[in-house]
PDB file of N, CA and C in Angstrom:
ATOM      1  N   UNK A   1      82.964 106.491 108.455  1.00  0.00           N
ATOM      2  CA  UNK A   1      83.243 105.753 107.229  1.00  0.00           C
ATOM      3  C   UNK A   1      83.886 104.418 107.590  1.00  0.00           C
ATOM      4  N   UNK A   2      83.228 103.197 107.820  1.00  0.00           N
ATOM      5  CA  UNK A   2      83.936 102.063 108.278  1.00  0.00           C
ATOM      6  C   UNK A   2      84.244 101.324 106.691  1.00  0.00           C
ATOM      7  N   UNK A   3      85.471 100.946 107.413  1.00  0.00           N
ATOM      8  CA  UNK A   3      86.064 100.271 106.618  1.00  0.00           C
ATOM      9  C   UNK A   3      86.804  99.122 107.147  1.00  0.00           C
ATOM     10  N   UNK A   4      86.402  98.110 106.333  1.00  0.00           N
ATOM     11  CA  UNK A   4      87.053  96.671 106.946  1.00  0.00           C
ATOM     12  C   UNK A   4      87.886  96.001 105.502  1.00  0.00           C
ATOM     13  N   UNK A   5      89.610  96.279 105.708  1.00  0.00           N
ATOM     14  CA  UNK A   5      90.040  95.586 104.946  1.00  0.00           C
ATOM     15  C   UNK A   5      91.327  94.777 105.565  1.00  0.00           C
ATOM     16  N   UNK A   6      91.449  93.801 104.718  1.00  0.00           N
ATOM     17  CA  UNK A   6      92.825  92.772 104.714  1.00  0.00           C
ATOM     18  C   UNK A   6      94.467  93.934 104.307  1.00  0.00           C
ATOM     19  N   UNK A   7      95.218  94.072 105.088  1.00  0.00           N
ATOM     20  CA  UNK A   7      96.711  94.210 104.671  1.00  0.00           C
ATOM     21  C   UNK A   7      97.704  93.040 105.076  1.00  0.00           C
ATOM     22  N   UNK A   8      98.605  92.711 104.145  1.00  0.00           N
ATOM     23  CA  UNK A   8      99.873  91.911 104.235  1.00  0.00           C
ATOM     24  C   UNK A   8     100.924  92.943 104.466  1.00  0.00           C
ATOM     25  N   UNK A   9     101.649  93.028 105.808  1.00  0.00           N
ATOM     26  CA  UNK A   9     102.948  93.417 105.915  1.00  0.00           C
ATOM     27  C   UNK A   9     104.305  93.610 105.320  1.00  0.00           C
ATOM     28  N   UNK A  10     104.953  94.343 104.830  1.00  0.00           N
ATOM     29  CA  UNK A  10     105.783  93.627 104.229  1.00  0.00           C
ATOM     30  C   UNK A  10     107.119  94.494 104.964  1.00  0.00           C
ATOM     31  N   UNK A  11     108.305  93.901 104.376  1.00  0.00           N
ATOM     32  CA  UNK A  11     109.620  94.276 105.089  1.00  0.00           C
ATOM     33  C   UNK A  11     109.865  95.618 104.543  1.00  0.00           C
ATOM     34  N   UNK A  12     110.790  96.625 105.198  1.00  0.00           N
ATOM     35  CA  UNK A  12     111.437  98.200 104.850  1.00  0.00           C
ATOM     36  C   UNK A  12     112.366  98.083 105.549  1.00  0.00           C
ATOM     37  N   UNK A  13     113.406  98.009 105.115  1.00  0.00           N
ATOM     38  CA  UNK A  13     115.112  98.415 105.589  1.00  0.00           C
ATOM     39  C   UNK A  13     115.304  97.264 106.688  1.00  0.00           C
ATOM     40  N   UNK A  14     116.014  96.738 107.637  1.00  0.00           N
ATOM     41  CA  UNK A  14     116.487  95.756 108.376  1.00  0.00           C
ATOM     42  C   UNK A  14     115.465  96.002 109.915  1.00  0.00           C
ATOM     43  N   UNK A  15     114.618  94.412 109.948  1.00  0.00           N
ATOM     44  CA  UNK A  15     114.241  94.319 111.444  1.00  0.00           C
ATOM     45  C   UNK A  15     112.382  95.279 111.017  1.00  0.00           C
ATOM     46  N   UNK A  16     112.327  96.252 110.007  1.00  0.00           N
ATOM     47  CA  UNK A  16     110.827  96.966 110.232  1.00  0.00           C
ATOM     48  C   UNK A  16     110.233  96.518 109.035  1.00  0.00           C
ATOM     49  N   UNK A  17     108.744  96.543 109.456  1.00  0.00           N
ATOM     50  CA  UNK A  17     107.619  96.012 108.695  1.00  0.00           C
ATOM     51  C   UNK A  17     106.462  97.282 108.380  1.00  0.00           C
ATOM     52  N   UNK A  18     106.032  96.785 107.064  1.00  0.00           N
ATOM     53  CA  UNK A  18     104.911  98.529 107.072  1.00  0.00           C
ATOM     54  C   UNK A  18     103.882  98.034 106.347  1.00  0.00           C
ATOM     55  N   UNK A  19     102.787  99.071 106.389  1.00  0.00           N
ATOM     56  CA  UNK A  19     101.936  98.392 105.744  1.00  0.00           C
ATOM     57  C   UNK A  19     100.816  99.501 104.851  1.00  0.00           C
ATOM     58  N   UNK A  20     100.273  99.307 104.110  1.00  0.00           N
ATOM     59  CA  UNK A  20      98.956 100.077 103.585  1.00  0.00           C
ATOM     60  C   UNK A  20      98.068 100.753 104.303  1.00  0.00           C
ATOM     61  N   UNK A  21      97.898 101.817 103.683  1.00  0.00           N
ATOM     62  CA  UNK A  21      96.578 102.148 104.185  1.00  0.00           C
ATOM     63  C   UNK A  21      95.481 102.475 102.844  1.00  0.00           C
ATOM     64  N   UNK A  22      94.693 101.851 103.386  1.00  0.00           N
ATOM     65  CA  UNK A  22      93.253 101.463 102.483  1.00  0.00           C
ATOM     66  C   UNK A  22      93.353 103.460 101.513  1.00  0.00           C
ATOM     67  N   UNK A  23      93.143 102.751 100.224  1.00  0.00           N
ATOM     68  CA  UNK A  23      92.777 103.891  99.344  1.00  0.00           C
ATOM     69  C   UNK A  23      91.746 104.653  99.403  1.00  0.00           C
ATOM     70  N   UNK A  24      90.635 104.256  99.671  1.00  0.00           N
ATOM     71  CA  UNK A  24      89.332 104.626 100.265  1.00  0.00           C
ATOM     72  C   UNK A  24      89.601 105.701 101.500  1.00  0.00           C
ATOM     73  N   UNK A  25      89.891 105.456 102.425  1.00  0.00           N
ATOM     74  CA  UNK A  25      90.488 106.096 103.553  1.00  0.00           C
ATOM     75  C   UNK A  25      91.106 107.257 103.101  1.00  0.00           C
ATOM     76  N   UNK A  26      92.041 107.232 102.855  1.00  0.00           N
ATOM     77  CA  UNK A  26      93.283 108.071 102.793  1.00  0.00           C
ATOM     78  C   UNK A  26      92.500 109.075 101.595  1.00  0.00           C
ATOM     79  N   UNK A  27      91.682 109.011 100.865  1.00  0.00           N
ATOM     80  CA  UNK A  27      91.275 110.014 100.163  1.00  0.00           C
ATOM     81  C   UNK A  27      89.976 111.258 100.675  1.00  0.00           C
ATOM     82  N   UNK A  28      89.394 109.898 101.600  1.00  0.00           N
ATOM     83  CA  UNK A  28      88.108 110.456 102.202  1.00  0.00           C
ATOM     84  C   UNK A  28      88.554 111.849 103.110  1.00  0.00           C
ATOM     85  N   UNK A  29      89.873 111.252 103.851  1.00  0.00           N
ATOM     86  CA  UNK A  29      90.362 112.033 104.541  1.00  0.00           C
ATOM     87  C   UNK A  29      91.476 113.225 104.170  1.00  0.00           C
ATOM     88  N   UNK A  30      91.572 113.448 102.890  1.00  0.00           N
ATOM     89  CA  UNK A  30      92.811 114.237 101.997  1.00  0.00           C
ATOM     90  C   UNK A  30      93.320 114.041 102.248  1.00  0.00           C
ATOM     91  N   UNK A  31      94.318 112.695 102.589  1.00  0.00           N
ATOM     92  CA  UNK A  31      95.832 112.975 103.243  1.00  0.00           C
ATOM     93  C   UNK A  31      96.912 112.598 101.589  1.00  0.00           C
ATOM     94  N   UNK A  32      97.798 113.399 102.331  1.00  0.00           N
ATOM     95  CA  UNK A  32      99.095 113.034 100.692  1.00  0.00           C
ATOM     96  C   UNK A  32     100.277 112.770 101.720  1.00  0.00           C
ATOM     97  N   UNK A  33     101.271 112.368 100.548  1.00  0.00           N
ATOM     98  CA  UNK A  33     102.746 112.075 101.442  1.00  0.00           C
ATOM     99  C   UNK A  33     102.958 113.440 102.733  1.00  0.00           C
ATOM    100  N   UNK A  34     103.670 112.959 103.269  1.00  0.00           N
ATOM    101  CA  UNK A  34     104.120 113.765 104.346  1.00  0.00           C
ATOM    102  C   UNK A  34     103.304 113.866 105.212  1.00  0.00           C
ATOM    103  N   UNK A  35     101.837 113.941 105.123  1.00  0.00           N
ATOM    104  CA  UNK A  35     100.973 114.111 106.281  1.00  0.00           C
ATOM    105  C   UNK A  35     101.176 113.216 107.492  1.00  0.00           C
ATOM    106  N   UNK A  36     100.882 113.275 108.404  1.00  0.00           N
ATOM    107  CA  UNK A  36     100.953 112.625 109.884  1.00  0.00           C
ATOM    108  C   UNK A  36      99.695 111.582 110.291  1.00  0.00           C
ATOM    109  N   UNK A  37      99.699 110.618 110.644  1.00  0.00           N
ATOM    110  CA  UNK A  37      99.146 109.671 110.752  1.00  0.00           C
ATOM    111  C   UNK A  37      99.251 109.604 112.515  1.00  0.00           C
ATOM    112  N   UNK A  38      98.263 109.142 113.496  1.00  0.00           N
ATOM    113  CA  UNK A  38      98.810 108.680 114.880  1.00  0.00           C
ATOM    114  C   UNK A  38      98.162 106.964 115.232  1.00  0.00           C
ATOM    115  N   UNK A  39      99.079 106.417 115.973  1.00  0.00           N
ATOM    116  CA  UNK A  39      98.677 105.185 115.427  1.00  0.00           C
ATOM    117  C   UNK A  39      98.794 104.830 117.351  1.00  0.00           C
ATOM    118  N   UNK A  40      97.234 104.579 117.686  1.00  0.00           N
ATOM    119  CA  UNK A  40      97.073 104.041 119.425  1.00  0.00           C
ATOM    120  C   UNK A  40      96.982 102.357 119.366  1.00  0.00           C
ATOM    121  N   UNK A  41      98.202 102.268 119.912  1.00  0.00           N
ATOM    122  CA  UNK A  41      98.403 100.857 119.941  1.00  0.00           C
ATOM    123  C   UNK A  41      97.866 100.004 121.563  1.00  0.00           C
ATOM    124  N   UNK A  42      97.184  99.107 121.384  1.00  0.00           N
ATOM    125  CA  UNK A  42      96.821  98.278 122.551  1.00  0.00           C
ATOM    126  C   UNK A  42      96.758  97.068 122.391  1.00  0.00           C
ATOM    127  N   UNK A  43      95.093  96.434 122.687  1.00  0.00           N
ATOM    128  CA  UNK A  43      95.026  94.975 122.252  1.00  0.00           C
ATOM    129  C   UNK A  43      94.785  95.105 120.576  1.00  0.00           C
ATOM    130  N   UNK A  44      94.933  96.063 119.907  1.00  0.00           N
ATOM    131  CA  UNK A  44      94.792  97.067 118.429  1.00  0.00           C
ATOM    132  C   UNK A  44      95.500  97.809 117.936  1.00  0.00           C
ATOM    133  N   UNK A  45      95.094  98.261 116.983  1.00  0.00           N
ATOM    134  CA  UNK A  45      95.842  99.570 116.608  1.00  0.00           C
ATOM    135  C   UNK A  45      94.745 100.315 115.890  1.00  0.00           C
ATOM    136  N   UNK A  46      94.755 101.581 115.911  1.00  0.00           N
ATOM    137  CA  UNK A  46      93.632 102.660 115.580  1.00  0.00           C
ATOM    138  C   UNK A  46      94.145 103.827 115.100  1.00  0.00           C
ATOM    139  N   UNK A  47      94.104 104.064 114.237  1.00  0.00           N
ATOM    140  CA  UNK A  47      95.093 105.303 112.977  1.00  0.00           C
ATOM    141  C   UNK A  47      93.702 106.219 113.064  1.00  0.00           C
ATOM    142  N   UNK A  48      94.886 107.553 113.041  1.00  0.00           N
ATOM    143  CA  UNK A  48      93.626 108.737 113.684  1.00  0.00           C
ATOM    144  C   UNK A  48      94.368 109.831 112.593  1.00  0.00           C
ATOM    145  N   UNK A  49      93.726 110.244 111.776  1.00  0.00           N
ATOM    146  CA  UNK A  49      94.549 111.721 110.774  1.00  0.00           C
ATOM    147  C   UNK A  49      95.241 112.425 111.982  1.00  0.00           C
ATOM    148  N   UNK A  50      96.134 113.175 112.399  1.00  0.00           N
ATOM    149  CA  UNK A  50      96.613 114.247 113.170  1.00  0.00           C
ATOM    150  C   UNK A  50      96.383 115.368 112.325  1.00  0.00           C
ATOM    151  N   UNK A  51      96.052 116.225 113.679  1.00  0.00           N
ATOM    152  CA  UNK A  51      95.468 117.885 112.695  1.00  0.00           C
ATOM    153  C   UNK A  51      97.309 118.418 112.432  1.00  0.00           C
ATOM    154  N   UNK A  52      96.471 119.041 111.083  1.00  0.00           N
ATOM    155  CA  UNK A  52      98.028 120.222 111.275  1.00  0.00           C
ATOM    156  C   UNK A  52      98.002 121.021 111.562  1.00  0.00           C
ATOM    157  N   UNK A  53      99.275 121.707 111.753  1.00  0.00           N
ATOM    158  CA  UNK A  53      99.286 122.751 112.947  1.00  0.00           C
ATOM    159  C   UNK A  53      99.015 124.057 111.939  1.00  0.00           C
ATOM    160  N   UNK A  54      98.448 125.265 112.482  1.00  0.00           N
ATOM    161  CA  UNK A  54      98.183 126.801 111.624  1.00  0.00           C
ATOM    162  C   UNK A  54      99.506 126.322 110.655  1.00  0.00           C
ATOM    163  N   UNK A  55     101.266 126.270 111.224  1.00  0.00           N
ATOM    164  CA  UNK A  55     102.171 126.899 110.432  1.00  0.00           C
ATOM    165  C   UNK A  55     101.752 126.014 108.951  1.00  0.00           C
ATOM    166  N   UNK A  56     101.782 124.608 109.436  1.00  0.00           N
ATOM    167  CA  UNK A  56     101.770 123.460 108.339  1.00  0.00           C
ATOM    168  C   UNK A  56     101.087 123.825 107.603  1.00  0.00           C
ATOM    169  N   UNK A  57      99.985 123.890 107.571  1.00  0.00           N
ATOM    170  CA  UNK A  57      98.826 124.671 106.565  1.00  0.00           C
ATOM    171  C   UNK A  57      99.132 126.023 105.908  1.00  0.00           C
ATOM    172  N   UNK A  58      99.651 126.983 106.440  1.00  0.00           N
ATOM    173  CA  UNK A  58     100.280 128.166 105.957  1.00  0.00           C
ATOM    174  C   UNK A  58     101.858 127.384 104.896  1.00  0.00           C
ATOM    175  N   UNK A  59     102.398 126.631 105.291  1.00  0.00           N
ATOM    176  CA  UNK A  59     103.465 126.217 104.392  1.00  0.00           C
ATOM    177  C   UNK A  59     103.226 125.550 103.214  1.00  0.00           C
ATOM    178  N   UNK A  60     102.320 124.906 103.116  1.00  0.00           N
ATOM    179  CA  UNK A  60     101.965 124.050 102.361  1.00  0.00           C
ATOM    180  C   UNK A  60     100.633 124.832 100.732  1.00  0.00           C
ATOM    181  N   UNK A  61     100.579 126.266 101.370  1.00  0.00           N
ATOM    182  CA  UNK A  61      99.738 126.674 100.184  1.00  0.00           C
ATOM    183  C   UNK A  61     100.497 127.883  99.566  1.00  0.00           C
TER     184      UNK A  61
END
């Protein structure tokens, strides 16, 4: 599912910056608050869902 969009940064608490993640995305992939995100940083950055673990899934239903 490619997706090519624009985010503006913005400030959270002193010194850190955060940003969006595309609505499109984040639904395709079910994620809700709390879920885990992994983010491989290089000459990029590349956000990957992280699986949850058996317990997480057992807690959560």
């Amino acid at each position: 599912m490619p997706i090519k969009v624009e985010r503006i940064l913005f400030r959270i608490g002193e010194g850190s910056l955060a940003v969006t993640l595309p609505k499109a995305w984040v639904v395709y992939n079910q994620l809700k608050p709390g879920d885990v995100v992994e983010l491989i940083v290089n000459d990029g950055v590349t956000v990957y869902v992280k699986e949850k673990s058996v317990e997480q899934d057992k807690a959560e239903r």
